[in-house]
N, C-alpha and C. Protein backbone atom coordinates (compact mmCIF):
# COMPACT_ATOMS: atom_id res chain seq x y z
N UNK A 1 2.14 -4.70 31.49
CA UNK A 1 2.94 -3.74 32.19
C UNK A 1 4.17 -3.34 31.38
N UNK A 2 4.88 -4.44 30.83
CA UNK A 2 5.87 -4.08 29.82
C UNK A 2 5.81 -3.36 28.67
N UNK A 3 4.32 -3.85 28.37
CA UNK A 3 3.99 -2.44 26.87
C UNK A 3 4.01 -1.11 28.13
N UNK A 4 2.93 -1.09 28.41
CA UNK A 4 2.78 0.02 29.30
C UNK A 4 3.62 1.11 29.95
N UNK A 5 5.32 0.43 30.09
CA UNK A 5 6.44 0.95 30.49
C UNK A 5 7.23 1.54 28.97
N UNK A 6 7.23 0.77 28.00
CA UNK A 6 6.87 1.06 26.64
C UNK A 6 7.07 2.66 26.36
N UNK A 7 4.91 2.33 26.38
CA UNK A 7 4.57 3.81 25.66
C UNK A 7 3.56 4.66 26.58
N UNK A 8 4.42 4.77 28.11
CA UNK A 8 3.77 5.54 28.84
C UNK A 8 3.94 6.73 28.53
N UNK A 9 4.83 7.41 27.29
CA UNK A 9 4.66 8.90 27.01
C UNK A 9 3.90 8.71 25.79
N UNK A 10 2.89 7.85 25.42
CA UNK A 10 2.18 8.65 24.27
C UNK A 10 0.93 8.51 24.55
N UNK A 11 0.37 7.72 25.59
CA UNK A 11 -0.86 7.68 26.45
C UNK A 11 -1.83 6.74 25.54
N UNK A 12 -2.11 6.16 25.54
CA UNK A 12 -2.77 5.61 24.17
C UNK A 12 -4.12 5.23 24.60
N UNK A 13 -4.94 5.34 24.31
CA UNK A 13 -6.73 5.35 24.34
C UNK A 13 -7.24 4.26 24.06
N UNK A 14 -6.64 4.03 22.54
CA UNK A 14 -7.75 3.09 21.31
C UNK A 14 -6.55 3.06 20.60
N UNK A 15 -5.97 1.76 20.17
CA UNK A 15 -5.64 1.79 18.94
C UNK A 15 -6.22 0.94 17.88
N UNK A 16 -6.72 1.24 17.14
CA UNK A 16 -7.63 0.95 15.84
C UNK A 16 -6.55 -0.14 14.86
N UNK A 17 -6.85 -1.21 14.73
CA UNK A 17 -6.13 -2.03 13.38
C UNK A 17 -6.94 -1.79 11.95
N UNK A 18 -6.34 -1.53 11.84
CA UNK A 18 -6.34 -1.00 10.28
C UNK A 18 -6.56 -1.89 9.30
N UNK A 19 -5.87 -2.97 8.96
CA UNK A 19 -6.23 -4.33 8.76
C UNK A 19 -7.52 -5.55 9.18
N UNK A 20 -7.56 -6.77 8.66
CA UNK A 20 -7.91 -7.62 8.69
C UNK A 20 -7.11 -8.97 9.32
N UNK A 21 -6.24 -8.46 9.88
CA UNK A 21 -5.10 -9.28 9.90
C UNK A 21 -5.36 -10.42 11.44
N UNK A 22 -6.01 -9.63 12.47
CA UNK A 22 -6.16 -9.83 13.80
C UNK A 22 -7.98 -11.14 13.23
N UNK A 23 -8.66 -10.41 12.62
CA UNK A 23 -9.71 -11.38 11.97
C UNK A 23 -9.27 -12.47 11.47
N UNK A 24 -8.27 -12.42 10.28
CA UNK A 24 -7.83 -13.71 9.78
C UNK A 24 -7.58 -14.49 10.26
N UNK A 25 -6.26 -14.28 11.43
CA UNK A 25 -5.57 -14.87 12.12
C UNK A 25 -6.59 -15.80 12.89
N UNK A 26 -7.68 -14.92 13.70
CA UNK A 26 -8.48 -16.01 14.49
C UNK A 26 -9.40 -17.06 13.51
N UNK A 27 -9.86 -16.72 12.63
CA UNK A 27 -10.59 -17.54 11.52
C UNK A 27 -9.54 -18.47 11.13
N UNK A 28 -8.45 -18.38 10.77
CA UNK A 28 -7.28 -19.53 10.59
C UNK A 28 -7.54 -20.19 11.59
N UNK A 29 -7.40 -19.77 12.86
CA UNK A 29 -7.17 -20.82 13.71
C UNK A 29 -8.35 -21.56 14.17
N UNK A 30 -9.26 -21.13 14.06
CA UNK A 30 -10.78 -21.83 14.61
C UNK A 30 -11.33 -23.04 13.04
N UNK A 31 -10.63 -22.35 11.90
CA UNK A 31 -10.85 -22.95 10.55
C UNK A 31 -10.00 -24.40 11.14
N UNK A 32 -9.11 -24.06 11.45
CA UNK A 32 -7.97 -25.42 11.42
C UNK A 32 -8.65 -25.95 13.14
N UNK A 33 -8.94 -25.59 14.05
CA UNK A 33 -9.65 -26.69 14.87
C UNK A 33 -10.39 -27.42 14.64
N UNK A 34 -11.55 -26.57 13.96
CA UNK A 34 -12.88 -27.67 13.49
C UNK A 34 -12.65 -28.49 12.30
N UNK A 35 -11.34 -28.08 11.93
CA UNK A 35 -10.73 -29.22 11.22
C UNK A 35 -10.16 -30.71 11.55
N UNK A 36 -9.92 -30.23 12.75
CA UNK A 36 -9.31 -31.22 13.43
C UNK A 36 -10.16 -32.04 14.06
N UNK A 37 -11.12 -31.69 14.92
CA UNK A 37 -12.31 -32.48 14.97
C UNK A 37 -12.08 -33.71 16.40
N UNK A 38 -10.60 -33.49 16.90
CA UNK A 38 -10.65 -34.40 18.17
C UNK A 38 -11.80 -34.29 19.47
N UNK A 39 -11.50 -35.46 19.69
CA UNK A 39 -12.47 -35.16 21.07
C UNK A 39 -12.35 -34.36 21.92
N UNK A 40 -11.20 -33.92 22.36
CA UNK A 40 -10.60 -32.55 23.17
C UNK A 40 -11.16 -31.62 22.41
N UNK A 41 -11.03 -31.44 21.55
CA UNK A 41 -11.97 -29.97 21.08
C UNK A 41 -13.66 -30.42 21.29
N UNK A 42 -13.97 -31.53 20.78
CA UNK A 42 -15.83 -31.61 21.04
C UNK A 42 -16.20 -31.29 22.46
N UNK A 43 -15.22 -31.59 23.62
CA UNK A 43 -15.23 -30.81 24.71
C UNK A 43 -15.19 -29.60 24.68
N UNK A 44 -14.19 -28.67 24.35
CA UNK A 44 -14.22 -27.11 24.42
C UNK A 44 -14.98 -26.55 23.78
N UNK A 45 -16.03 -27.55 22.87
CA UNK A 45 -16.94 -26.58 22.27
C UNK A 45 -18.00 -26.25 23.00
N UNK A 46 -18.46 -27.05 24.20
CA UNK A 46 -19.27 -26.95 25.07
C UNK A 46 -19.31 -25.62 25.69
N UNK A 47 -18.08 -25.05 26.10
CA UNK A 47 -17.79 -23.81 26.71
C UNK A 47 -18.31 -22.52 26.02
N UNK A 48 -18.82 -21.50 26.68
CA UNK A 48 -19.00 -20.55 26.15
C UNK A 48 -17.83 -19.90 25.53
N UNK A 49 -18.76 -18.87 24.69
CA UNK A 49 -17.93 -18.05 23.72
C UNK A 49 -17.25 -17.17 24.44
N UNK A 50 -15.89 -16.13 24.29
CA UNK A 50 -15.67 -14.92 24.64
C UNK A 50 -16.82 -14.05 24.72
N UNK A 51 -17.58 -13.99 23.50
CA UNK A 51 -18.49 -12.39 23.46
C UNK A 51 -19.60 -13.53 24.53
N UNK A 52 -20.04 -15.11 24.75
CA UNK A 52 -21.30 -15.24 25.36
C UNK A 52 -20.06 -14.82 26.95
N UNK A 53 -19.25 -14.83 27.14
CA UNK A 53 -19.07 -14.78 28.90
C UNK A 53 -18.71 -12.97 28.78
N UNK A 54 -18.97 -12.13 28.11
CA UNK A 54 -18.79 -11.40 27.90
C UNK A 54 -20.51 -10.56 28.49
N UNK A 55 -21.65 -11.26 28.32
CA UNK A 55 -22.53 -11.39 28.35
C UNK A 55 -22.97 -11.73 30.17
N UNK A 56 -22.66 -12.72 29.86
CA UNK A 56 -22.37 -13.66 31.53
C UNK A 56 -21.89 -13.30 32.45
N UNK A 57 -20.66 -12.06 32.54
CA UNK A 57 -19.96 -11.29 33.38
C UNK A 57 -20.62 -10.28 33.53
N UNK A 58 -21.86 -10.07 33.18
CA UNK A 58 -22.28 -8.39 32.72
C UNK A 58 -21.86 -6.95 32.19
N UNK A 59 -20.95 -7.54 31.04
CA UNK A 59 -20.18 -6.02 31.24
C UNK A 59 -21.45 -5.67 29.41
N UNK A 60 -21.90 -6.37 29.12
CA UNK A 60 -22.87 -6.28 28.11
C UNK A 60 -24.11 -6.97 28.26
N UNK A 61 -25.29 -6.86 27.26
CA UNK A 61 -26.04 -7.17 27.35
C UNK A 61 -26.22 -8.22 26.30
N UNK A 62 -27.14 -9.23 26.61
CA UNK A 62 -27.39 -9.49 25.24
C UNK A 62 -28.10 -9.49 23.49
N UNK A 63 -28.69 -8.16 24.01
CA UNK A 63 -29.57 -7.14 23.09
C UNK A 63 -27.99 -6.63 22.47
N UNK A 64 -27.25 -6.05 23.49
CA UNK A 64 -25.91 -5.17 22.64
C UNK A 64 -25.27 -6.59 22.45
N UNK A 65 -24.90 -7.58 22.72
CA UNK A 65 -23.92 -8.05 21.68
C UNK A 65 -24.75 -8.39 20.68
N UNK A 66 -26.01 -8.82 20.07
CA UNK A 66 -26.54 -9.30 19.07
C UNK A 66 -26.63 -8.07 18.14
N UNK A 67 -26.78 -7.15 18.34
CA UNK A 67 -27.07 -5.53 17.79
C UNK A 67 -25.02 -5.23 17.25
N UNK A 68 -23.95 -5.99 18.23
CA UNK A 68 -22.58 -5.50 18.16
C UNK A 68 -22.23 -6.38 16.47
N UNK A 69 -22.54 -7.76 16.81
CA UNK A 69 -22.92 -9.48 16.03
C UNK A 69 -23.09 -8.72 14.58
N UNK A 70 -23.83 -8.22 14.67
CA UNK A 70 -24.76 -7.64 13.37
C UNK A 70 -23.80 -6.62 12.79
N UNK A 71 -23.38 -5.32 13.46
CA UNK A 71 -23.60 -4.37 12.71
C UNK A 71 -21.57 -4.71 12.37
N UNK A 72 -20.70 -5.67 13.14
CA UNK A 72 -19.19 -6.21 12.22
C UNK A 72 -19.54 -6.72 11.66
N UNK A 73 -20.88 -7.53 11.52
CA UNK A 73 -21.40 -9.06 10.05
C UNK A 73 -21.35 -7.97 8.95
N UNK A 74 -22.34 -6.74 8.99
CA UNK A 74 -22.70 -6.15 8.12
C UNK A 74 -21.57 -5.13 7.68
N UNK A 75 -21.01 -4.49 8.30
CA UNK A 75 -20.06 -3.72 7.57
C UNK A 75 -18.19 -4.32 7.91
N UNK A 76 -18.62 -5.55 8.08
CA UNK A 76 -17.17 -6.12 8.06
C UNK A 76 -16.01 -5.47 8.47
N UNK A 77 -16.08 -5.02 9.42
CA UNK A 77 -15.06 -4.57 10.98
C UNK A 77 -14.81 -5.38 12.30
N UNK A 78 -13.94 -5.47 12.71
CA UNK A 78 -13.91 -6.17 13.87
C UNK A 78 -15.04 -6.14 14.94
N UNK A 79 -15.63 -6.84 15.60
CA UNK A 79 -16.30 -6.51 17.02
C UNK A 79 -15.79 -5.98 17.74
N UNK A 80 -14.50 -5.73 18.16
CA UNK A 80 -14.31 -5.22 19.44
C UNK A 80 -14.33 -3.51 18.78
N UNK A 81 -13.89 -2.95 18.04
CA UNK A 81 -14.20 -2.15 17.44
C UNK A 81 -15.74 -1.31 17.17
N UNK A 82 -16.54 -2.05 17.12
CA UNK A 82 -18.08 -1.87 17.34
C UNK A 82 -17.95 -2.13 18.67
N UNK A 83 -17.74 -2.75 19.79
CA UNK A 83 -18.00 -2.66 21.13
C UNK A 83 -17.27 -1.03 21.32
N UNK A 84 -16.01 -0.41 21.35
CA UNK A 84 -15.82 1.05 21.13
C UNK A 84 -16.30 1.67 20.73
N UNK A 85 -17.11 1.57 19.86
CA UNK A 85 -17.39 2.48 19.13
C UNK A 85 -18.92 3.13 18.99
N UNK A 86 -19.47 2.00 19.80
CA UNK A 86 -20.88 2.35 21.01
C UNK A 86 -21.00 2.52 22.04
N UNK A 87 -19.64 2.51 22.74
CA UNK A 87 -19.30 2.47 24.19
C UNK A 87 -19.50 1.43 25.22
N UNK A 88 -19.79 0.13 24.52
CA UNK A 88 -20.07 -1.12 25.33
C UNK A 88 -19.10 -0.87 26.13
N UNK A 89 -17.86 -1.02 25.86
CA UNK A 89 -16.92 -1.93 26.90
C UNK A 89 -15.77 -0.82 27.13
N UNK A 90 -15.13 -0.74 27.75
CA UNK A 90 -13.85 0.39 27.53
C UNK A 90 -12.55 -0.02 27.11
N UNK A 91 -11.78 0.70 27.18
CA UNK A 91 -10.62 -0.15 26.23
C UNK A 91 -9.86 -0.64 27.15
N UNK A 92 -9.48 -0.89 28.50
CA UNK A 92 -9.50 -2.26 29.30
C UNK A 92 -10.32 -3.34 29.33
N UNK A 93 -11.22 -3.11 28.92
CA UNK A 93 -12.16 -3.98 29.05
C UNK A 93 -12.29 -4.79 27.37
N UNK A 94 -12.01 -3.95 26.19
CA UNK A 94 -11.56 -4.91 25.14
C UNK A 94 -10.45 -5.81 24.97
N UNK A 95 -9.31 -5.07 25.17
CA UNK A 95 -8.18 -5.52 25.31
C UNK A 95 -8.51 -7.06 26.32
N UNK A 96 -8.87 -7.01 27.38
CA UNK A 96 -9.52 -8.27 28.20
C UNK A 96 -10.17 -9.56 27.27
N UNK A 97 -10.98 -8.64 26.52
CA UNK A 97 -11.57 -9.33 25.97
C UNK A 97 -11.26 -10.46 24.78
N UNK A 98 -10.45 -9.53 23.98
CA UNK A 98 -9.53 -9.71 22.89
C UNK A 98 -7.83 -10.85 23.50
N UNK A 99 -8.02 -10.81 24.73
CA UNK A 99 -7.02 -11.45 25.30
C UNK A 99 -7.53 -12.64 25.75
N UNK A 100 -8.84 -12.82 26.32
CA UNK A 100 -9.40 -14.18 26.71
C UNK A 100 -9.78 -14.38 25.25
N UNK A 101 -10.35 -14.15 24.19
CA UNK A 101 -10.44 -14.69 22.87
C UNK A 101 -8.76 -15.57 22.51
N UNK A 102 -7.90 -14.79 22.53
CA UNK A 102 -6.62 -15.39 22.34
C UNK A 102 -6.10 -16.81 23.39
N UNK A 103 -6.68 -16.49 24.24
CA UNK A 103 -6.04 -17.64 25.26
C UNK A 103 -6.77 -18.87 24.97
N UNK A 104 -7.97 -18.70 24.46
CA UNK A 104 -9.08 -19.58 24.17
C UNK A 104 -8.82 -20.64 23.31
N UNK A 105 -8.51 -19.62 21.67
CA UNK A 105 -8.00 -20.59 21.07
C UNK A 105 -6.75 -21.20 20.93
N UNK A 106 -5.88 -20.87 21.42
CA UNK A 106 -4.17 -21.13 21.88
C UNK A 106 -4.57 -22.75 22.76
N UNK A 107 -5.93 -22.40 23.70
CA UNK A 107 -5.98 -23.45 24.32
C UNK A 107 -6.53 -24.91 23.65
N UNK A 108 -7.58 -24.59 22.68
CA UNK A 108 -7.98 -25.69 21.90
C UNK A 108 -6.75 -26.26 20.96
N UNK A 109 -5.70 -25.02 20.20
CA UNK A 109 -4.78 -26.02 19.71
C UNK A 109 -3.66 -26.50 20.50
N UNK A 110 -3.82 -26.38 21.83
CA UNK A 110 -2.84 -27.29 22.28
C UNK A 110 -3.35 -28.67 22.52
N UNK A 111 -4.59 -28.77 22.69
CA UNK A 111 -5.34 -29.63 22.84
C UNK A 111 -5.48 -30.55 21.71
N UNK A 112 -5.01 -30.06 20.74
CA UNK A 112 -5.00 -30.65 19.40
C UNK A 112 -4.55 -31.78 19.57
């Protein structure tokens, strides 16, 4: 709501990262969990993924995320970006997404 109060005069749709930076960041941090290797994490690994409850909630399929899987593996772009950019999800619905990804791993390293 606070962004939102923000930049309610420029209306914003999609904003596209330009970077690698939002990728790294989560690969750092999932690099340094399974580094860590506690039992609190061998628990959270049990849990589904963002993109599998992503799946699980129905807002995708799992034909489109394996087809989404593929085509950021192959041309090295973000997923949520390929979820836009086929129209999986809408951009409430990434942002969601991209936000339970964040809470996720925030939660395993506290668990650290």
């Amino acid at each position: 709501e606070i962004i939102k109060e923000k930049i309610k005069d420029l209306d914003p749709k999609f904003i596209p990262i330009e970077t690698n930076d939002f990728e790294s960041l989560i690969a750092y941090i999932e690099d340094y969990i399974q580094a860590s290797n506690t039992t609190n994490n061998e628990s959270l690994n049990d849990e589904p993924t963002a993109e599998e409850m992503l799946v699980g909630i129905g807002w995708i399929t799992k034909d489109q995320l394996d087809e989404c899987l593929l085509e950021s593996d192959e041309k090295k772009i973000p997923l949520d970006a390929v979820f836009y950019s086929k129209e999986y999800l809408s951009y409430e619905r990434i942002v969601s997404y991209l936000k339970n990804t964040l809470v996720r791993l925030f939660q395993k390293l506290i668990l650290l």
